[in-house]
C-alpha atoms as a PDB file:
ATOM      1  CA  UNK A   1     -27.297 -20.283 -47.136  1.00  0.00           C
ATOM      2  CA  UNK A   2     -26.865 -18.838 -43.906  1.00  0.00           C
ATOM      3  CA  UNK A   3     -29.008 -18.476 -40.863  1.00  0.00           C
ATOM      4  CA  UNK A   4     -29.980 -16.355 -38.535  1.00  0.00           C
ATOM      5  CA  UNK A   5     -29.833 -17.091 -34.908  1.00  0.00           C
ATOM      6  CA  UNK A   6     -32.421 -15.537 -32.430  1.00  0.00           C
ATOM      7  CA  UNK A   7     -31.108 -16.794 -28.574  1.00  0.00           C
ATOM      8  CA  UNK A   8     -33.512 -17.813 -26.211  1.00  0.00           C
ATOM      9  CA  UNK A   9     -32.863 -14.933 -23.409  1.00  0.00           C
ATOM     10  CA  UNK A  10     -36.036 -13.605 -23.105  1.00  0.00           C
ATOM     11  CA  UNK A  11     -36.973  -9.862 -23.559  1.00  0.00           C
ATOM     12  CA  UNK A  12     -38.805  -8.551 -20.575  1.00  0.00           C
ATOM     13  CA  UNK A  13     -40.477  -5.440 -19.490  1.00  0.00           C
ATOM     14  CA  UNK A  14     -40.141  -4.024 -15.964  1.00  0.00           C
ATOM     15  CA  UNK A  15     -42.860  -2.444 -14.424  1.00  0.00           C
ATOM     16  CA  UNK A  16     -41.253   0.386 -13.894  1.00  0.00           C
ATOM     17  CA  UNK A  17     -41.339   0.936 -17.640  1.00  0.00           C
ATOM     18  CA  UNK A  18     -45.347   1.927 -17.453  1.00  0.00           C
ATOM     19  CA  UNK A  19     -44.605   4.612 -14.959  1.00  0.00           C
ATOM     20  CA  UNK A  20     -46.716   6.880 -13.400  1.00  0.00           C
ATOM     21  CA  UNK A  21     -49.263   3.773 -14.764  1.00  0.00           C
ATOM     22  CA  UNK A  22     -49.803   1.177 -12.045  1.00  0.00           C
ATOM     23  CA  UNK A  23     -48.310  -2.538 -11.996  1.00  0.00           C
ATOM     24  CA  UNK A  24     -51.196  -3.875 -13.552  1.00  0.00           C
ATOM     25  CA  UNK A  25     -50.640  -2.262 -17.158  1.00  0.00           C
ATOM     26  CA  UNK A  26     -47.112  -3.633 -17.147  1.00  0.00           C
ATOM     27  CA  UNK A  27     -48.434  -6.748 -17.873  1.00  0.00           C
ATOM     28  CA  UNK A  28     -51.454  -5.726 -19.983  1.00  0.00           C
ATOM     29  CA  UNK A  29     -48.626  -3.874 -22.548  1.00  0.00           C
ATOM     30  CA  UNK A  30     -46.607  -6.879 -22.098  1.00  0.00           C
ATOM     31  CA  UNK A  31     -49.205  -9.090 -23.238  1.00  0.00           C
ATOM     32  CA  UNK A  32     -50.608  -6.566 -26.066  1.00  0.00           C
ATOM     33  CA  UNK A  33     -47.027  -6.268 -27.601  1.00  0.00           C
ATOM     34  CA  UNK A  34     -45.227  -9.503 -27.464  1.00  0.00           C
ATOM     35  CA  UNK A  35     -42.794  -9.367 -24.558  1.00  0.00           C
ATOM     36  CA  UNK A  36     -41.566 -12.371 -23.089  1.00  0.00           C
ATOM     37  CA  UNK A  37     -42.533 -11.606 -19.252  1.00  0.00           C
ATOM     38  CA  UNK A  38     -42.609  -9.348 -17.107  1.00  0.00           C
ATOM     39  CA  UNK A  39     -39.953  -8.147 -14.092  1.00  0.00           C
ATOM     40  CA  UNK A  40     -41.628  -6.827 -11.331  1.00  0.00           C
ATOM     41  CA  UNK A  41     -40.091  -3.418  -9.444  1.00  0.00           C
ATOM     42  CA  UNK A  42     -41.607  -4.398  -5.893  1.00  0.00           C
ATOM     43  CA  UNK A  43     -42.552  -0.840  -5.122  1.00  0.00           C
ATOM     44  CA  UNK A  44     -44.906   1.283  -3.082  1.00  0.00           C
ATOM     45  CA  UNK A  45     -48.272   0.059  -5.589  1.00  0.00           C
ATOM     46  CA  UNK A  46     -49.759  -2.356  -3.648  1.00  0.00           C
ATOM     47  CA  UNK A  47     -50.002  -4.688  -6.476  1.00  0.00           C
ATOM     48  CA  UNK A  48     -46.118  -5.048  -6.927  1.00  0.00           C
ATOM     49  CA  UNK A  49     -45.864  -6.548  -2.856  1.00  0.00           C
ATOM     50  CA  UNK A  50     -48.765  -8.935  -3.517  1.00  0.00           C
ATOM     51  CA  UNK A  51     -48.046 -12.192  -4.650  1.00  0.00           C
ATOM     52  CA  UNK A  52     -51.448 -13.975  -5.282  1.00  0.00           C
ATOM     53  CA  UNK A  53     -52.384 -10.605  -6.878  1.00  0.00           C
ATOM     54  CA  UNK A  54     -49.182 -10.693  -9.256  1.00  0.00           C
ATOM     55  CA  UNK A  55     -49.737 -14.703 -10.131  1.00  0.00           C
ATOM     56  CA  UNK A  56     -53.576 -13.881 -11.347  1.00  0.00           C
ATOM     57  CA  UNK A  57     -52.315 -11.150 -13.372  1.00  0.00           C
ATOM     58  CA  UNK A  58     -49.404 -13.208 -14.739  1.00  0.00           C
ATOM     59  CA  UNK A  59     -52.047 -15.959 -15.666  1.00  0.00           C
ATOM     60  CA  UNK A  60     -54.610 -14.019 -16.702  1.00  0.00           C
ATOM     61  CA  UNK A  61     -52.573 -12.177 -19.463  1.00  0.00           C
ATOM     62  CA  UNK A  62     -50.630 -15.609 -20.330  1.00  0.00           C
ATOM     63  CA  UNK A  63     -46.881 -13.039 -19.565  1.00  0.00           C
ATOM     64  CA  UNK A  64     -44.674 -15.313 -17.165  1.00  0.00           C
ATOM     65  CA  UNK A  65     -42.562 -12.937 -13.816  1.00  0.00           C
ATOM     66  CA  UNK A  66     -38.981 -13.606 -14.956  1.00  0.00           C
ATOM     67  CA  UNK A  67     -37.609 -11.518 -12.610  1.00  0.00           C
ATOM     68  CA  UNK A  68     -38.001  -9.484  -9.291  1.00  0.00           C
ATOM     69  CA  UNK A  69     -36.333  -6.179  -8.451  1.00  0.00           C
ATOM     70  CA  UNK A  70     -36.232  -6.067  -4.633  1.00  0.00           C
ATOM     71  CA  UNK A  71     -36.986  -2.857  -2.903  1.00  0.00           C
ATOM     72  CA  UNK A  72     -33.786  -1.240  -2.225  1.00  0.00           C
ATOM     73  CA  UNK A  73     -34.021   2.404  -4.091  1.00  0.00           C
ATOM     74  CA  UNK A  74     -34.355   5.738  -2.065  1.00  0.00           C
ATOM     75  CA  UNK A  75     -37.761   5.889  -3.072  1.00  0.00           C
ATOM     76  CA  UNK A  76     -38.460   2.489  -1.744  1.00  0.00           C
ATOM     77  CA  UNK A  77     -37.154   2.767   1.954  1.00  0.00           C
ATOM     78  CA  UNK A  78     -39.846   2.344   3.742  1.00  0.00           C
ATOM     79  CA  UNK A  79     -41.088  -1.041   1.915  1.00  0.00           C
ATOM     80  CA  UNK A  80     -41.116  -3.931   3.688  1.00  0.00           C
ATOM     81  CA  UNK A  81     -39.564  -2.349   6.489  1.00  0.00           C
ATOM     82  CA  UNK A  82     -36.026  -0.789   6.914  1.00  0.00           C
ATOM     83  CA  UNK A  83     -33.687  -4.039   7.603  1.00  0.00           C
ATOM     84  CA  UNK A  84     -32.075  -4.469   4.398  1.00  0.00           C
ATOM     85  CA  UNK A  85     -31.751  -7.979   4.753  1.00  0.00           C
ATOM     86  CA  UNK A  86     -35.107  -8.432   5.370  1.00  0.00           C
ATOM     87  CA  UNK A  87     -36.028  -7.186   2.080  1.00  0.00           C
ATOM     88  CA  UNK A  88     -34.074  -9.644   0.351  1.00  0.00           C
ATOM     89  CA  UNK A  89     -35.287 -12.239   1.910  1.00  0.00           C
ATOM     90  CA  UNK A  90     -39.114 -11.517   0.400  1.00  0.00           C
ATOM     91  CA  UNK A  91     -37.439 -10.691  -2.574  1.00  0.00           C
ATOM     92  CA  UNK A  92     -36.281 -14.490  -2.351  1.00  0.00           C
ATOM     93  CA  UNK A  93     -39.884 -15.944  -1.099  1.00  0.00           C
ATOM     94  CA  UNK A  94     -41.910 -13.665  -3.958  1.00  0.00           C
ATOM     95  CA  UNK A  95     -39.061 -14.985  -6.676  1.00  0.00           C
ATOM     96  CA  UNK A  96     -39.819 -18.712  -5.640  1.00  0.00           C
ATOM     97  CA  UNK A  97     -43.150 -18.367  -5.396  1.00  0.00           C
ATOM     98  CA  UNK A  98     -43.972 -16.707  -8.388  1.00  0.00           C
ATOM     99  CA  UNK A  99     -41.192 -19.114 -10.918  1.00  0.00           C
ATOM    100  CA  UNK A 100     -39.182 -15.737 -11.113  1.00  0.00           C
ATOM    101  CA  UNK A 101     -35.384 -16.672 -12.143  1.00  0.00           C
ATOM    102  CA  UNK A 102     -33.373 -13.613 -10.649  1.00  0.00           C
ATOM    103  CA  UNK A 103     -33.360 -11.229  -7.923  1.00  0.00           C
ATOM    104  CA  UNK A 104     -31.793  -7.444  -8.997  1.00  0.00           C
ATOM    105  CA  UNK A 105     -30.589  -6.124  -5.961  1.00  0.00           C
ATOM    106  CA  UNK A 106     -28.726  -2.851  -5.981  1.00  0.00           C
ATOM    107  CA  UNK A 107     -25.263  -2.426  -3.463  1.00  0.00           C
ATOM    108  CA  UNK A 108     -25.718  -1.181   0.059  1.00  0.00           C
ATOM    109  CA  UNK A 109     -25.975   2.841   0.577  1.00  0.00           C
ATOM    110  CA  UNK A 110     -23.338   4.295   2.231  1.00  0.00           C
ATOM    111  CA  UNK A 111     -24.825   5.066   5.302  1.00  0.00           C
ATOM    112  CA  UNK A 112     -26.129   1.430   5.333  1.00  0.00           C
ATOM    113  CA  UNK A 113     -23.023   0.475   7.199  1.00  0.00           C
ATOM    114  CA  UNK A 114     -23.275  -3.100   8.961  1.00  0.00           C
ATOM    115  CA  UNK A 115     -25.439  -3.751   5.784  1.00  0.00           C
ATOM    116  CA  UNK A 116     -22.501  -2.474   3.147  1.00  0.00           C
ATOM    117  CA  UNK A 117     -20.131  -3.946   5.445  1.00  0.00           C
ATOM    118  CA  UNK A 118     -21.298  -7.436   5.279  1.00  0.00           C
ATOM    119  CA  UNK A 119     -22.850  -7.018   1.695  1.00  0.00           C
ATOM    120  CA  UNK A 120     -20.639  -8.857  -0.567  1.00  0.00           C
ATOM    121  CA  UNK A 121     -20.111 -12.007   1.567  1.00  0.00           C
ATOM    122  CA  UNK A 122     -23.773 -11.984   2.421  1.00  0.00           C
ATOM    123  CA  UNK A 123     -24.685 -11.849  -1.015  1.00  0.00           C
ATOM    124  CA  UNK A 124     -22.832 -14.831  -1.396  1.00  0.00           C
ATOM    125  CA  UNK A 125     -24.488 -16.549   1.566  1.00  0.00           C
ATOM    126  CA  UNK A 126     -27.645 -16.260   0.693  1.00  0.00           C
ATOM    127  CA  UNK A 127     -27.085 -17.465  -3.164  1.00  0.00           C
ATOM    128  CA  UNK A 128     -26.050 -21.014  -1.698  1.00  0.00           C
ATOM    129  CA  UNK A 129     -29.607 -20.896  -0.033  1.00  0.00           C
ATOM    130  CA  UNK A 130     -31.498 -20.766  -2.996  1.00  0.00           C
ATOM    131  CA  UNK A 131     -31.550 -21.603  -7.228  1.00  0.00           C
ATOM    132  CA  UNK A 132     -32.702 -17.920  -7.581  1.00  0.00           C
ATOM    133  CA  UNK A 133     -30.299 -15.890  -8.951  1.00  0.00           C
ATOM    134  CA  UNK A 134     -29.014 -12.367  -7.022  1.00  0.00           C
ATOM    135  CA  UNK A 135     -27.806 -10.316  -9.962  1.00  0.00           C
ATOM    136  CA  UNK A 136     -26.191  -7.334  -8.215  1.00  0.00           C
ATOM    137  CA  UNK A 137     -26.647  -4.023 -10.526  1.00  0.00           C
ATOM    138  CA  UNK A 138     -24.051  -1.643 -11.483  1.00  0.00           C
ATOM    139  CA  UNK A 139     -24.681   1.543  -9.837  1.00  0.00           C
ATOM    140  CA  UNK A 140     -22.346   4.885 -10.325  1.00  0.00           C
ATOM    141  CA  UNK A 141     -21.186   8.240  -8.636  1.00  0.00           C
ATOM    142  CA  UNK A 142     -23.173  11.206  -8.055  1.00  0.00           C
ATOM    143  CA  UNK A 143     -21.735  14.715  -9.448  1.00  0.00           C
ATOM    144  CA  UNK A 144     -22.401  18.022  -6.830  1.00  0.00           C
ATOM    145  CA  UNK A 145     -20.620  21.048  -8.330  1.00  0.00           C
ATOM    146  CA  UNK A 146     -17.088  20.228  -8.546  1.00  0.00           C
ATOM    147  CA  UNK A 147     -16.861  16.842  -6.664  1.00  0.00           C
ATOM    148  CA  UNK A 148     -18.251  13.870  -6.588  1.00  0.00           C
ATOM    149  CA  UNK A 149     -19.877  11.257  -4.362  1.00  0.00           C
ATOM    150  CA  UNK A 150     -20.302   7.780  -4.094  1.00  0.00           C
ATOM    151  CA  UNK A 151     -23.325   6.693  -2.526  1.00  0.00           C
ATOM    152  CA  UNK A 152     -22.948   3.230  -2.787  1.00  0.00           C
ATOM    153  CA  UNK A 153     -20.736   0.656  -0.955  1.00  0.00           C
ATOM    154  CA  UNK A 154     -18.560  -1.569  -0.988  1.00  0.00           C
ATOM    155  CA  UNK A 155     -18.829  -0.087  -4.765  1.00  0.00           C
ATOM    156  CA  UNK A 156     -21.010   1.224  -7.720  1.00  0.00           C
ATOM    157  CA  UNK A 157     -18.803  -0.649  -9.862  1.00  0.00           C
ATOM    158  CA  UNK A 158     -19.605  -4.694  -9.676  1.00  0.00           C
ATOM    159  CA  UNK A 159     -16.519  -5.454 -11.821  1.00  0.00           C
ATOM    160  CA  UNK A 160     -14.570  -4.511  -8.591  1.00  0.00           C
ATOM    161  CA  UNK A 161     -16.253  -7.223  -6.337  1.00  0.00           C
ATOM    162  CA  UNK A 162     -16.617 -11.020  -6.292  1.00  0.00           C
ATOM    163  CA  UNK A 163     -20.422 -11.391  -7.013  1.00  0.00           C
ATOM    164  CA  UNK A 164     -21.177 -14.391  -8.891  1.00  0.00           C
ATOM    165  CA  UNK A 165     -23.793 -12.872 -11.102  1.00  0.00           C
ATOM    166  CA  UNK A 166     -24.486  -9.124 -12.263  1.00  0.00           C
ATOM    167  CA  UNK A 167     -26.834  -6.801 -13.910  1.00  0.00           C
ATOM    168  CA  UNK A 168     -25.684  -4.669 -16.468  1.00  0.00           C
ATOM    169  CA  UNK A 169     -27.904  -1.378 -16.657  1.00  0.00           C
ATOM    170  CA  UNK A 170     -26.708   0.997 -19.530  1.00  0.00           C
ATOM    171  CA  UNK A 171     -28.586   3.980 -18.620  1.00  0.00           C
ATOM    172  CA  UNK A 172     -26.228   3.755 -14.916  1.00  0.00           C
ATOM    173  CA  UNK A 173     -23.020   2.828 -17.222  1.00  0.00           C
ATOM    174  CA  UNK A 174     -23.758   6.384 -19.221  1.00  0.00           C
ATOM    175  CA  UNK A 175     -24.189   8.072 -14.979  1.00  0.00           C
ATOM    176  CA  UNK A 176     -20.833   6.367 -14.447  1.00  0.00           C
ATOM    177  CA  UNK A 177     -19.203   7.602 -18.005  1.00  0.00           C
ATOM    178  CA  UNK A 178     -18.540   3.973 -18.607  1.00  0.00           C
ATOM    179  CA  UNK A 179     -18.593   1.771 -21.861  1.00  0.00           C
ATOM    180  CA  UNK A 180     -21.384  -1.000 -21.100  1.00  0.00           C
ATOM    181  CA  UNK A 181     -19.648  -2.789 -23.667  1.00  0.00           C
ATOM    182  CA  UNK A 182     -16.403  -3.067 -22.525  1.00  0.00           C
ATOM    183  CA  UNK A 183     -18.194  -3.700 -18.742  1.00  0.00           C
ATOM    184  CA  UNK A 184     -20.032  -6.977 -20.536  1.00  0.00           C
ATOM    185  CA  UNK A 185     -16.686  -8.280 -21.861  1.00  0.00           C
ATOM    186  CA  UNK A 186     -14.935  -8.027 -18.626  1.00  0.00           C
ATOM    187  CA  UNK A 187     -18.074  -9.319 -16.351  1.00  0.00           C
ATOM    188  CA  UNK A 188     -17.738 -12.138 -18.797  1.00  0.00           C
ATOM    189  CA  UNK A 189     -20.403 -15.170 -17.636  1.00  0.00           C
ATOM    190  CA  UNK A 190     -20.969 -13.525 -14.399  1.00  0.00           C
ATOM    191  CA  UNK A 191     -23.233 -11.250 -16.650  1.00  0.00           C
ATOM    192  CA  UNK A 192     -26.547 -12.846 -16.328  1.00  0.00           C
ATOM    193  CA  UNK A 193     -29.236 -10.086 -16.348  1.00  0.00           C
ATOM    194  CA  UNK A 194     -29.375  -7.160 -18.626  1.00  0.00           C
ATOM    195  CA  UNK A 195     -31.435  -3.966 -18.040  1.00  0.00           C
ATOM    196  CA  UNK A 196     -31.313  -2.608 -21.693  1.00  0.00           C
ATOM    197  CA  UNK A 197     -31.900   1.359 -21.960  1.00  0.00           C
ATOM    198  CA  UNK A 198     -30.022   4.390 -22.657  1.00  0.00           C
ATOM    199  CA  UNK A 199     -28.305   7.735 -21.613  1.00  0.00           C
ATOM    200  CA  UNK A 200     -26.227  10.514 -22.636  1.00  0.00           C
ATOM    201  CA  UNK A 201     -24.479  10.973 -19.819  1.00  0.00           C
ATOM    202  CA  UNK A 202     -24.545  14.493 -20.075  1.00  0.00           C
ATOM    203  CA  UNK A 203     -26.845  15.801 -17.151  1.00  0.00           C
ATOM    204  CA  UNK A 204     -27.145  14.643 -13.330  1.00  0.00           C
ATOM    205  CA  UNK A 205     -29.935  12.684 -14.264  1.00  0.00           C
ATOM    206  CA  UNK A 206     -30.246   9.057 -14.676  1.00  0.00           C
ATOM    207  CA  UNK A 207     -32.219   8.976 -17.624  1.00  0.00           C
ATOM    208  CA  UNK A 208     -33.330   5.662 -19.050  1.00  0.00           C
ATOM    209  CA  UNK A 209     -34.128   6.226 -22.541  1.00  0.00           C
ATOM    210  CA  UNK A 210     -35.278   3.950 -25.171  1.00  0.00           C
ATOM    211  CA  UNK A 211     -32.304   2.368 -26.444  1.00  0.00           C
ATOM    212  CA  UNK A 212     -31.144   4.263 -29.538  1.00  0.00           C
ATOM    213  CA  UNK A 213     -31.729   7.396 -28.063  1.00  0.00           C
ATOM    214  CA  UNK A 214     -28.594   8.110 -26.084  1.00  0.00           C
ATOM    215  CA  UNK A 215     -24.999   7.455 -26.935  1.00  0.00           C
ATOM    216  CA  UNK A 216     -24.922   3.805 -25.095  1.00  0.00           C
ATOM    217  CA  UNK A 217     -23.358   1.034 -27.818  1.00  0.00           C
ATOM    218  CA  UNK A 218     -26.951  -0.496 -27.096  1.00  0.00           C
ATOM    219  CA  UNK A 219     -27.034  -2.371 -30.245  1.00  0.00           C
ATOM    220  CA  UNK A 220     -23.537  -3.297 -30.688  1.00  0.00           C
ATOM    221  CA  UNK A 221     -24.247  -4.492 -26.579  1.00  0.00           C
ATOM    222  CA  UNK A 222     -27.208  -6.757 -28.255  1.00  0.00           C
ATOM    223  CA  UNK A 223     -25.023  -8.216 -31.070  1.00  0.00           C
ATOM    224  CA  UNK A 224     -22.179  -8.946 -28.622  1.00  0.00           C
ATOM    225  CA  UNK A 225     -24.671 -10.694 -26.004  1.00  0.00           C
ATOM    226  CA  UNK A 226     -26.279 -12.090 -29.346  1.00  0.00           C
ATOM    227  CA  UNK A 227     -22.757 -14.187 -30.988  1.00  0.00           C
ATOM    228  CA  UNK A 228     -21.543 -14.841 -27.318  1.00  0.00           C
ATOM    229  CA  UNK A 229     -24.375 -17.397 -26.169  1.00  0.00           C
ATOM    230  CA  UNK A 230     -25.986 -15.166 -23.291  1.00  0.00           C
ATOM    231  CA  UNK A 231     -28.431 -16.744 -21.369  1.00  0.00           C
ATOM    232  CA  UNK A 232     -29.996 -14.146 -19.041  1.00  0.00           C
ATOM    233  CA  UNK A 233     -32.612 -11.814 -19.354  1.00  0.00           C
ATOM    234  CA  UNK A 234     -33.107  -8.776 -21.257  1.00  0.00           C
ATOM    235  CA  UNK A 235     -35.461  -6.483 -19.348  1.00  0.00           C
ATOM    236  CA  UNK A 236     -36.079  -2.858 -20.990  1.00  0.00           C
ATOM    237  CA  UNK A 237     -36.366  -0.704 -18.080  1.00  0.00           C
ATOM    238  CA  UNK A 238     -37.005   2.857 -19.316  1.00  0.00           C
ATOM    239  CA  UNK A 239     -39.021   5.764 -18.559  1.00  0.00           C
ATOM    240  CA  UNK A 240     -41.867   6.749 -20.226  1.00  0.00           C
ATOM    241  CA  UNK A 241     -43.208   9.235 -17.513  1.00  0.00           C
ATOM    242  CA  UNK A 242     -43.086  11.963 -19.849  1.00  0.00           C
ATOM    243  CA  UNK A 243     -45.636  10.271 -22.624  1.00  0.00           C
ATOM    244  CA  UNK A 244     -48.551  12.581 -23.574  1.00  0.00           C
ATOM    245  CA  UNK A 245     -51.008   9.484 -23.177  1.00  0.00           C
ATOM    246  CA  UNK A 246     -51.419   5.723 -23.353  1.00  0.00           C
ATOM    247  CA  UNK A 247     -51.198   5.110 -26.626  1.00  0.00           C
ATOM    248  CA  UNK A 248     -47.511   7.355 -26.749  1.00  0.00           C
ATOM    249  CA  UNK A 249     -46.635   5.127 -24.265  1.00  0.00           C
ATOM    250  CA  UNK A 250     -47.544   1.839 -26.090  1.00  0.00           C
ATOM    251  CA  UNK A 251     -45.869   2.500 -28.769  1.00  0.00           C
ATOM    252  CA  UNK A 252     -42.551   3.961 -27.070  1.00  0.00           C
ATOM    253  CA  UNK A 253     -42.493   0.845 -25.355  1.00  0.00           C
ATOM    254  CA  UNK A 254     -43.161  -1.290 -29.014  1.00  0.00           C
ATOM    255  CA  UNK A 255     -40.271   1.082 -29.922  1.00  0.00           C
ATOM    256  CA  UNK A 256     -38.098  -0.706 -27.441  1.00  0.00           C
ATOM    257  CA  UNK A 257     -39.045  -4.125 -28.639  1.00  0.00           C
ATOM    258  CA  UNK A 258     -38.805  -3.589 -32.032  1.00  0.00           C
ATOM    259  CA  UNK A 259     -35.017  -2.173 -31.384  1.00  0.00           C
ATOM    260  CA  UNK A 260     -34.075  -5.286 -28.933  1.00  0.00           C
ATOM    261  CA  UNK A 261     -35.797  -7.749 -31.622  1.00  0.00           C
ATOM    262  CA  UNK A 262     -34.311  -6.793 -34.562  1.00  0.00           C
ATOM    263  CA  UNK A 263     -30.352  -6.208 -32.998  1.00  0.00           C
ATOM    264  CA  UNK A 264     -30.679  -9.237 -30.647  1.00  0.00           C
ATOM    265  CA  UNK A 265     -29.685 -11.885 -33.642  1.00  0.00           C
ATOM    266  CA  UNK A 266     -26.300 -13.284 -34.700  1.00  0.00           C
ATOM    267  CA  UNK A 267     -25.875 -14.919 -38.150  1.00  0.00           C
ATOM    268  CA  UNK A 268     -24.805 -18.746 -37.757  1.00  0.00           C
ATOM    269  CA  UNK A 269     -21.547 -19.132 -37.443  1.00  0.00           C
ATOM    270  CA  UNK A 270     -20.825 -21.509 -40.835  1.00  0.00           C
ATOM    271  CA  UNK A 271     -17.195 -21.189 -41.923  1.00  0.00           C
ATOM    272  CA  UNK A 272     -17.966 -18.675 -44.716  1.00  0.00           C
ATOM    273  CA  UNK A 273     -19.856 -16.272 -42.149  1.00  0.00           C
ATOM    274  CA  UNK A 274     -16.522 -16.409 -40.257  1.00  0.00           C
ATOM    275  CA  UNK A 275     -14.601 -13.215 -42.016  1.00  0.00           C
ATOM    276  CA  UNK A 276     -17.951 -11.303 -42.594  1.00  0.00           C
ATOM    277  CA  UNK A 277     -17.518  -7.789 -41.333  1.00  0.00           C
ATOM    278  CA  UNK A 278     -20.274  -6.136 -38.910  1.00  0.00           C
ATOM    279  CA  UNK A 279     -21.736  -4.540 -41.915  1.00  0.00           C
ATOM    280  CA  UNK A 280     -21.854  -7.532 -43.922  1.00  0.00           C
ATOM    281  CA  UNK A 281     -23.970  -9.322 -41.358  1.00  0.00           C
ATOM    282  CA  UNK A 282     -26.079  -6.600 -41.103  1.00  0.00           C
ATOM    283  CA  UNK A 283     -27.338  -6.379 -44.667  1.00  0.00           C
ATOM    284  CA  UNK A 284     -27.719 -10.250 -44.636  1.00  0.00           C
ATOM    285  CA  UNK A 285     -30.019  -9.882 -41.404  1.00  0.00           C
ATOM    286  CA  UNK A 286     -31.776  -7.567 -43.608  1.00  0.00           C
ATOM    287  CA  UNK A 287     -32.209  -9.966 -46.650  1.00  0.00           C
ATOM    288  CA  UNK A 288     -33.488 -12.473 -44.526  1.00  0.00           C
ATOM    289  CA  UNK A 289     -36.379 -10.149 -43.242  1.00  0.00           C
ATOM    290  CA  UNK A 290     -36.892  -8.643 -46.257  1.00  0.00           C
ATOM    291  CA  UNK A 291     -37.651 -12.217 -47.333  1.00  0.00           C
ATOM    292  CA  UNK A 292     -40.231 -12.772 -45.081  1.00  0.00           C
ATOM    293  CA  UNK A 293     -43.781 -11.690 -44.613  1.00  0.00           C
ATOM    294  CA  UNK A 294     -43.761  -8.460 -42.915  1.00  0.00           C
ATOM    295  CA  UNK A 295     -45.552  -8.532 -39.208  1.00  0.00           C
ATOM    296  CA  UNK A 296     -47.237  -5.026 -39.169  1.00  0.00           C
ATOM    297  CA  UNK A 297     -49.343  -3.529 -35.546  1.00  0.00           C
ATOM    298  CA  UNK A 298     -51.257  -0.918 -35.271  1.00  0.00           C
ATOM    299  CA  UNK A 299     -51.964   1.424 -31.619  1.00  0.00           C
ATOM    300  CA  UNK A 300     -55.454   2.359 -31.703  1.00  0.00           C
ATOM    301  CA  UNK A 301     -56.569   5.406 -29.759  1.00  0.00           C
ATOM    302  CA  UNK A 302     -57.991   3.050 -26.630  1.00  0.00           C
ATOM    303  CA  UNK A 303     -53.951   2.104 -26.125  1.00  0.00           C
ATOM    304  CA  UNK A 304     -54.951  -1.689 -27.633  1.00  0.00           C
ATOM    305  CA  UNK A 305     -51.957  -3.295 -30.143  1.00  0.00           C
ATOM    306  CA  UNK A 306     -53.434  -5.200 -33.160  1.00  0.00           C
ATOM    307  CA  UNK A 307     -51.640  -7.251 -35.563  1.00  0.00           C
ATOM    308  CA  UNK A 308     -53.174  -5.664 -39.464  1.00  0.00           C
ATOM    309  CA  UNK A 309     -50.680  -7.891 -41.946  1.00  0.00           C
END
């Protein structure tokens, strides 16, 4: 009989995911639906740039900080001041502090110049300073009319540079027109952190759907990572802004779960499993769950997740 294998990369929600809800719900949602911590988008909430306040809500909900996303988007500018390097430093002190295994730190703007000049090698610097990983994210080109501009230096494309870990965000791979699988085979081990979500591509918009909503390969991404022996973390990062409510929220964000759970598994590899075609595996992941109690939840109007079977 054959097995199947569930790795131990964890499946983590970003903060950013509870958008326009404050930092605090992230980890109430995380806690209510099973996620295995929490990455926190250091932004302008208060909350996300306070440590002590981010370890009592870690402990109180019993939903570990995996991972910190440093401060380095347009909309985050102005926090923690305007040296760039200074804000990857904090990154670095919150990270150790709080037990949080990798930093996501997006490439240098443009008009960041002594910072994008001295990006890469600094990058590399500071990694030999610390056992905190700095998993620099794949970024991609913005479209005005008929030409297009890259915002980003030395490049959006972390393939191109010598950075000893990366994160792989599909919903920037659909910006970019780019296969996020083919971009996980070639980053090869240097792909340690995964922001799973989705895009089409199609607009000038960087969307972040729930995975299975676009036209990423998100699950055949998740079987790949699955039968290869990653080891990083899988962090949905999507955007639920547009949820009527709460509750639409909560169960978007189950939504996302549910799709990472049930892709994220490889069947053993036994000799016989060897010459099994995708499909094959597929309907004996199946069998296997059909063979097992099912694990129903029900949203209730308050926005609370409780297990009925």
């Amino acid at each position: 009989m054959s097995s199947v294998q569930v790795p131990d990369a964890p499946v983590v929600l970003s903060t950013a995911s509870v958008y326009p809800e404050k930092t605090p719900a992230a980890f109430e949602i995380a806690a209510k639906l099973g996620y295995d911590g929490i990455e926190v988008l250091v932004s302008t909430d208060p909350v996300s740039q306070d440590v002590d306040m981010l370890r009592r809500l870690s402990d109180y909900h019993g939903v570990p900080i995996t991972a910190v996303h440093a401060p380095c988007l347009i909309f985050t500018q102005w926090v923690w001041g305007r040296e760039p390097w200074g804000k990857l430093i904090k990154s670095k002190e919150m990270a150790e502090t709080l037990g949080a295994r990798t930093i996501v730190v997006h490439p240098a703007f443009r008009w960041q110049r002594d910072y994008a000049r001295e990006f890469e090698t600094g990058i590399n610097r500071m990694q030999e300073e610390t056992d905190v990983v700095f998993a620099v994210e794949n970024m991609y080109p913005v479209r005005m009319r008929d030409r297009e501009v890259v915002p980003y230096a030395p490049s959006w494309n972390p393939i191109e540079r010598d950075y000893p870990d990366v994160t792989l965000d599909l919903s920037h791979a659909a910006m970019s027109h780019s296969d996020s699988l083919e971009m996980a085979k070639r980053l090869g081990d240097r792909l340690s952190h995964v922001h799973l979500t989705d895009g089409t591509g199609t607009q000038n918009f960087d969307e972040h759907l729930i995975p299975g909503r676009g036209t990423q390969p998100c699950a055949d991404l998740l079987e790949h990572l699955a039968t290869t022996g990653y080891g990083g973390q899988i962090v949905l990062e999507v955007n639920t802004r547009k949820a009527a409510d709460s509750e639409t929220r909560h169960l978007e964000l189950a939504e996302a779960l549910a799709f990472t759970r049930l892709h994220f598994a490889g069947v053993s590899t036994d000799p016989a499993a060897d010459g099994r075609s995708r499909r094959e595996r597929i309907t004996l992941l199946r069998e296997t769950a059909e063979s097992a109690p099912p694990r129903i939840f029900a949203v209730s109007s308050a926005g609370t997740v409780d297990r009925t079977g």
